[in-house]
N, C-alpha and C. Protein backbone atom coordinates (compact mmCIF):
# COMPACT_ATOMS: atom_id res chain seq x y z
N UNK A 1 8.58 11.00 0.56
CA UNK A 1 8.89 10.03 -0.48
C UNK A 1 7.84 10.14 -1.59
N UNK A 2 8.41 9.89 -2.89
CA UNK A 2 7.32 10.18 -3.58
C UNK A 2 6.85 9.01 -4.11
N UNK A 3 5.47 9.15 -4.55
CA UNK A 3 4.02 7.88 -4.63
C UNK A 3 4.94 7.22 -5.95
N UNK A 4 4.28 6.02 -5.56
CA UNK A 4 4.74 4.89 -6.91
C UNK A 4 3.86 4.43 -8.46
N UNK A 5 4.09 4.20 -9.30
CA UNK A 5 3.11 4.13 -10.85
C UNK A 5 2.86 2.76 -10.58
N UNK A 6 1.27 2.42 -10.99
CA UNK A 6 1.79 0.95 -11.46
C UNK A 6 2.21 0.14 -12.15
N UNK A 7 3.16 0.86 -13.22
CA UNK A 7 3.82 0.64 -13.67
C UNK A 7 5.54 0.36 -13.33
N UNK A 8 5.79 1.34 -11.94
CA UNK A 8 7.70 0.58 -11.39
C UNK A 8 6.62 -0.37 -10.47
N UNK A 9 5.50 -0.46 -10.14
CA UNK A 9 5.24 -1.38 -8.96
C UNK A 9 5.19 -2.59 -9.93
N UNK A 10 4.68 -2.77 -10.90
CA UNK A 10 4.82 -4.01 -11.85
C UNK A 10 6.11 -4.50 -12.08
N UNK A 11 6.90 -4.22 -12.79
CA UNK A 11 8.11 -3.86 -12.73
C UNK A 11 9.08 -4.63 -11.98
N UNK A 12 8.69 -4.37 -10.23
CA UNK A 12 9.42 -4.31 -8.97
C UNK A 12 8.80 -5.94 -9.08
N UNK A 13 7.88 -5.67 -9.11
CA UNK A 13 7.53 -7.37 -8.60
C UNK A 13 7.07 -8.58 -9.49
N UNK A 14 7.63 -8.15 -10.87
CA UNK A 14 8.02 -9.24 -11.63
C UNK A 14 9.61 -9.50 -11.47
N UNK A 15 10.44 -8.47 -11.21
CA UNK A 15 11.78 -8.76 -10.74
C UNK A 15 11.90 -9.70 -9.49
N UNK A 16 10.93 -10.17 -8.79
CA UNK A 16 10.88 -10.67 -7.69
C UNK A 16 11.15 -9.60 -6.33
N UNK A 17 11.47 -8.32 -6.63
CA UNK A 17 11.56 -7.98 -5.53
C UNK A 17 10.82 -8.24 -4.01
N UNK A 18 11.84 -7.96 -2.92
CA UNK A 18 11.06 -8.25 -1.96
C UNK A 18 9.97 -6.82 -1.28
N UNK A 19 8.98 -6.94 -1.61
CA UNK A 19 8.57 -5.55 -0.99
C UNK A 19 7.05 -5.74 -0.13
N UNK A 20 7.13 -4.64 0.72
CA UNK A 20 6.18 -4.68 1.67
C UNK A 20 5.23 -3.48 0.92
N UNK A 21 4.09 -4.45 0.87
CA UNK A 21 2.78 -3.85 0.12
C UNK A 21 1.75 -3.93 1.30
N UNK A 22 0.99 -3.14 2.14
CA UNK A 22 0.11 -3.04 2.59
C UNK A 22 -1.87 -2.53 1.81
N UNK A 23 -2.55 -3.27 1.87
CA UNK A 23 -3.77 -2.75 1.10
C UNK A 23 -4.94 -2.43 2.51
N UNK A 24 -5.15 -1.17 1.92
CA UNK A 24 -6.00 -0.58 3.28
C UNK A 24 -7.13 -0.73 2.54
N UNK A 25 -7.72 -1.36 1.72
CA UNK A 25 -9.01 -1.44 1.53
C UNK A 25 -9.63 -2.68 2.23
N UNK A 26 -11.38 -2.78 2.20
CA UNK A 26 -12.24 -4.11 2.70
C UNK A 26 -11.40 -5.31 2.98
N UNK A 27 -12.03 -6.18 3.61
CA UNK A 27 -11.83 -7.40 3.37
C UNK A 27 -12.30 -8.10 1.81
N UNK A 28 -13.87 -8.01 1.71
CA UNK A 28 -14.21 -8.11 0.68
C UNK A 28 -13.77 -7.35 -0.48
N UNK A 29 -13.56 -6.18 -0.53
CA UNK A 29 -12.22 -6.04 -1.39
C UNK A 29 -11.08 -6.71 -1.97
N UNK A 30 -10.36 -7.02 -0.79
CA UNK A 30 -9.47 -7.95 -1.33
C UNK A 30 -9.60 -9.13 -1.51
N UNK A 31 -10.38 -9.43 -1.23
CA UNK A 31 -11.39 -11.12 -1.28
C UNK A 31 -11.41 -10.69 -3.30
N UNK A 32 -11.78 -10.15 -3.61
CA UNK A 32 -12.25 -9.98 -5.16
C UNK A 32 -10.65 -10.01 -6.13
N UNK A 33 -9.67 -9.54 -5.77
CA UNK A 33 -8.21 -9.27 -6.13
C UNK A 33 -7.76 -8.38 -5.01
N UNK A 34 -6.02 -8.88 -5.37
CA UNK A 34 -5.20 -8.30 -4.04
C UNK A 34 -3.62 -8.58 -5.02
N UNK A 35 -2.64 -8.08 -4.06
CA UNK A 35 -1.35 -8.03 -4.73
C UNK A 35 -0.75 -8.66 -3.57
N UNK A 36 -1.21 -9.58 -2.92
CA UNK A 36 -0.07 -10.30 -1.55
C UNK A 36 0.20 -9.12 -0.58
N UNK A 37 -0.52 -8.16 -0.64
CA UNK A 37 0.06 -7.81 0.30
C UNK A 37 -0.76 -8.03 1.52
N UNK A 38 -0.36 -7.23 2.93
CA UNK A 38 -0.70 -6.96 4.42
C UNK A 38 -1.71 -6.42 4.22
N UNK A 39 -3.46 -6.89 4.48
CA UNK A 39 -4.58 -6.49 4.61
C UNK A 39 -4.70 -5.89 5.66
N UNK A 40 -4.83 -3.91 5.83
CA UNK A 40 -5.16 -3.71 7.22
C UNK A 40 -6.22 -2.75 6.85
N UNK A 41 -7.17 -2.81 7.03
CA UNK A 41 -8.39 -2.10 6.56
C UNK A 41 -8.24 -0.19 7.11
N UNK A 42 -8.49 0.74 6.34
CA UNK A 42 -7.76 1.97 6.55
C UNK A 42 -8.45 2.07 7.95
N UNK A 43 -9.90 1.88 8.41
CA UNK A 43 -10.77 2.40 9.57
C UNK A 43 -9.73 1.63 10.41
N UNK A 44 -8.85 0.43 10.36
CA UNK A 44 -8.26 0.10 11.22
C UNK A 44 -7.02 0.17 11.69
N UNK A 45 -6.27 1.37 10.54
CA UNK A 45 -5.23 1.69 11.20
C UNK A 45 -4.57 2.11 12.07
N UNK A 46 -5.36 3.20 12.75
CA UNK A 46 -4.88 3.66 13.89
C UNK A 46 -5.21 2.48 14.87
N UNK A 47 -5.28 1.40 14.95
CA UNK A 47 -4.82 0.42 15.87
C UNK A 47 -4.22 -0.40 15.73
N UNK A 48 -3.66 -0.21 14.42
CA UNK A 48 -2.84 -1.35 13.81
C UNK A 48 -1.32 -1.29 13.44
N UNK A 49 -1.23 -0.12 13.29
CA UNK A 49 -0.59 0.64 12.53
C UNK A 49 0.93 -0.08 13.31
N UNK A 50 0.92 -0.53 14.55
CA UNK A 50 2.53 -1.09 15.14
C UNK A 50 2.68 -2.13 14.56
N UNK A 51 1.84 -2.96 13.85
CA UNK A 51 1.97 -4.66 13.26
C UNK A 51 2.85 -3.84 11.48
N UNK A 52 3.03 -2.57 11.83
CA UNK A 52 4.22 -2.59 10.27
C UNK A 52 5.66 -1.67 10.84
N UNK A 53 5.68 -1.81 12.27
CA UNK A 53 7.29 -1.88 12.58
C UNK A 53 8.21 -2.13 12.73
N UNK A 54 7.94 -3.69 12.30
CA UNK A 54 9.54 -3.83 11.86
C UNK A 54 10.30 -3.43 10.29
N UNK A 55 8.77 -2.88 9.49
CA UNK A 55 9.42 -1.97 8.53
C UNK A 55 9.58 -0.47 8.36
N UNK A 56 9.42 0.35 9.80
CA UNK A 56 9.22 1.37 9.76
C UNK A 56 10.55 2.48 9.52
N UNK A 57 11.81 1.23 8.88
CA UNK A 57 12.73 2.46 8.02
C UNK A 57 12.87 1.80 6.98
N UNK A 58 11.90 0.69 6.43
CA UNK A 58 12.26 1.00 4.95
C UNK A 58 11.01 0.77 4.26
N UNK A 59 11.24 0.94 2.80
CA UNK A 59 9.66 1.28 2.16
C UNK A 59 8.72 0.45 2.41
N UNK A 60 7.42 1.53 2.15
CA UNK A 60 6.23 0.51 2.67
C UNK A 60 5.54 0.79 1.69
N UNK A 61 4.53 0.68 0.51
CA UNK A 61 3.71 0.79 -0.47
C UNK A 61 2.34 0.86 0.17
N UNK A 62 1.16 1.67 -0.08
CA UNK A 62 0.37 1.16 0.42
C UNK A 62 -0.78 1.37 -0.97
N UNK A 63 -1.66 0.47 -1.09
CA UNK A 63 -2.30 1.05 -2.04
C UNK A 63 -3.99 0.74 -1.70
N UNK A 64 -4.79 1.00 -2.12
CA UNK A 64 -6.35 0.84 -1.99
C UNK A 64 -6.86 1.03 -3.76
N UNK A 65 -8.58 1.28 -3.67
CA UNK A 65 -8.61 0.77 -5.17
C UNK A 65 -8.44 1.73 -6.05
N UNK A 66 -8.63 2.78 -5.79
CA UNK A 66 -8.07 4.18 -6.38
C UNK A 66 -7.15 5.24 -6.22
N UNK A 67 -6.57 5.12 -4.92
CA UNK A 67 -5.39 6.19 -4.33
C UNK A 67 -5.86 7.03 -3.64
N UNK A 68 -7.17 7.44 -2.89
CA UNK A 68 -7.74 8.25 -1.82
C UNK A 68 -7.60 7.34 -0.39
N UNK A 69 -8.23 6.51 -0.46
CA UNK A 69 -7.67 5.43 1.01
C UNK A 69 -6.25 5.80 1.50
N UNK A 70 -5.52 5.40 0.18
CA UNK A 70 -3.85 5.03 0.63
C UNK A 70 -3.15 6.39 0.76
N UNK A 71 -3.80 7.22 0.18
CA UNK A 71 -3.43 8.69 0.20
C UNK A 71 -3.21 8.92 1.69
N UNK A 72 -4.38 8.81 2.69
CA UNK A 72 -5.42 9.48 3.97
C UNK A 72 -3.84 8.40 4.58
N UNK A 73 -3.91 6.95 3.94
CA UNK A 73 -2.96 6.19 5.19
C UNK A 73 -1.69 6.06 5.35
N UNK A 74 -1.50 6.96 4.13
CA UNK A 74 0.45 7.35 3.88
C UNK A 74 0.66 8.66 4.71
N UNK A 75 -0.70 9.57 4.78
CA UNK A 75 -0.50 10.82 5.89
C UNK A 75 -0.40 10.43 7.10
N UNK A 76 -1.59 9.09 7.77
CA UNK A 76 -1.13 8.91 8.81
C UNK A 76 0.22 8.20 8.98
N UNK A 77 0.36 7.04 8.24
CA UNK A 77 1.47 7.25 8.99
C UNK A 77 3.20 7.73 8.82
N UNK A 78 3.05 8.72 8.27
CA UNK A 78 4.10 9.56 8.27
C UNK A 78 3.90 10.08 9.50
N UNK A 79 2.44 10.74 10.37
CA UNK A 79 2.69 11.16 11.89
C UNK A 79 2.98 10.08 12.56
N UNK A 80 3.17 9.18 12.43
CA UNK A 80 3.66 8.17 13.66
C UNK A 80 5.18 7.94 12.52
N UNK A 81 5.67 8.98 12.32
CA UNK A 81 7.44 8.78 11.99
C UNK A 81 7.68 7.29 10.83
N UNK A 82 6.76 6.94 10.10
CA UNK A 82 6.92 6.10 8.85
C UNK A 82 7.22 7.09 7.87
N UNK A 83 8.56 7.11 7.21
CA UNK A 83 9.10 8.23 6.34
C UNK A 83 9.11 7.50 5.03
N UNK A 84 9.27 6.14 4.97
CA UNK A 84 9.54 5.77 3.28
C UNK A 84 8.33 5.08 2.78
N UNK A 85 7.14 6.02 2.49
CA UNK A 85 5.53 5.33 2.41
C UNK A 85 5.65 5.65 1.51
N UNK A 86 5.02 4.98 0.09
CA UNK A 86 4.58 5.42 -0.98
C UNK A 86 3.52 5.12 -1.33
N UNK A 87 2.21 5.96 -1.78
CA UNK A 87 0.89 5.51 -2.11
C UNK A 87 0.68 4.51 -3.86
N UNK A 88 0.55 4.08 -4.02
CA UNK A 88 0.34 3.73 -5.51
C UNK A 88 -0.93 3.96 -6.27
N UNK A 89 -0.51 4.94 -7.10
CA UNK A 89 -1.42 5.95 -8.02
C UNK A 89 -1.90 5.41 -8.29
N UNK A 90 -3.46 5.67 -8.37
CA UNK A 90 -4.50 4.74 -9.27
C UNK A 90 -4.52 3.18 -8.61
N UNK A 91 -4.40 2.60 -7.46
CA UNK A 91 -4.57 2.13 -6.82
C UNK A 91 -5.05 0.58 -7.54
N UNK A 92 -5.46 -0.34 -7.08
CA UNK A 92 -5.30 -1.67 -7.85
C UNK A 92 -6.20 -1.59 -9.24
N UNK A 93 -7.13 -1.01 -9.30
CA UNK A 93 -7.99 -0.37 -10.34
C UNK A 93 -6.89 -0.11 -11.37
N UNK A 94 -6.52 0.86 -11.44
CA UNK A 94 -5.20 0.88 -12.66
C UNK A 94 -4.49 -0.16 -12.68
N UNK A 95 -3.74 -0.34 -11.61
CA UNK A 95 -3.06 -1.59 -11.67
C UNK A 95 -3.60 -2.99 -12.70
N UNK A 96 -4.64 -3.60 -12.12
CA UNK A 96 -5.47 -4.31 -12.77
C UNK A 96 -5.96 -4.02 -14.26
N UNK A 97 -6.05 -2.79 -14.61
CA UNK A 97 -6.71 -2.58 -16.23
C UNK A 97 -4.88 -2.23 -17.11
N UNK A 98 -4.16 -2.24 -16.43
CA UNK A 98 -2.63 -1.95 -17.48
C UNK A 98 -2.12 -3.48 -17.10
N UNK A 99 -2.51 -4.42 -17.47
CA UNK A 99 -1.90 -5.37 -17.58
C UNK A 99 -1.38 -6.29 -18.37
């Protein structure tokens, strides 16, 4: 699947869409700004990673503050068979300065 701008992610969720946003960055990270989504810190995915199956056939966004985190956590979990992951480019950092 291919990665999302934050620009359709803006977009998506001023339309109200309903979408599942996961942020693999800090706590304190997202303590500073966040987009609602599912806080699972990337070091903690591989134990976490079943608390996002009941969306594991439809899209999942994941983003961190630049797109290297969410990059590493859209590879994993595509090996555990999550096929509709999309990373969001430029990660809340962009997000946050195109507003």
């Amino acid at each position: 699947m291919n990665d999302i701008t934050t620009q359709e992610l803006r977009e998506r969720i001023e339309k109200g869409e309903n979408l599942h946003i996961v942020d693999v960055r800090e706590q304190w990270e997202f303590d500073e700004a966040n987009l609602n989504g599912l806080l699972i810190p990337l070091g903690e995915l591989p134990n976490r990673f079943s608390e996002l199956e009941a969306w594991k056939n439809e899209e999942i966004i994941i983003h961190c503050k630049s797109g290297g985190r969410s990059g590493r956590a859209k590879e994993f979990l595509k090996t555990q068979g999550y096929e509709n992951v999309r990373n969001l480019l430029g990660g809340i950092t962009e997000y946050l300065a195109n507003q």
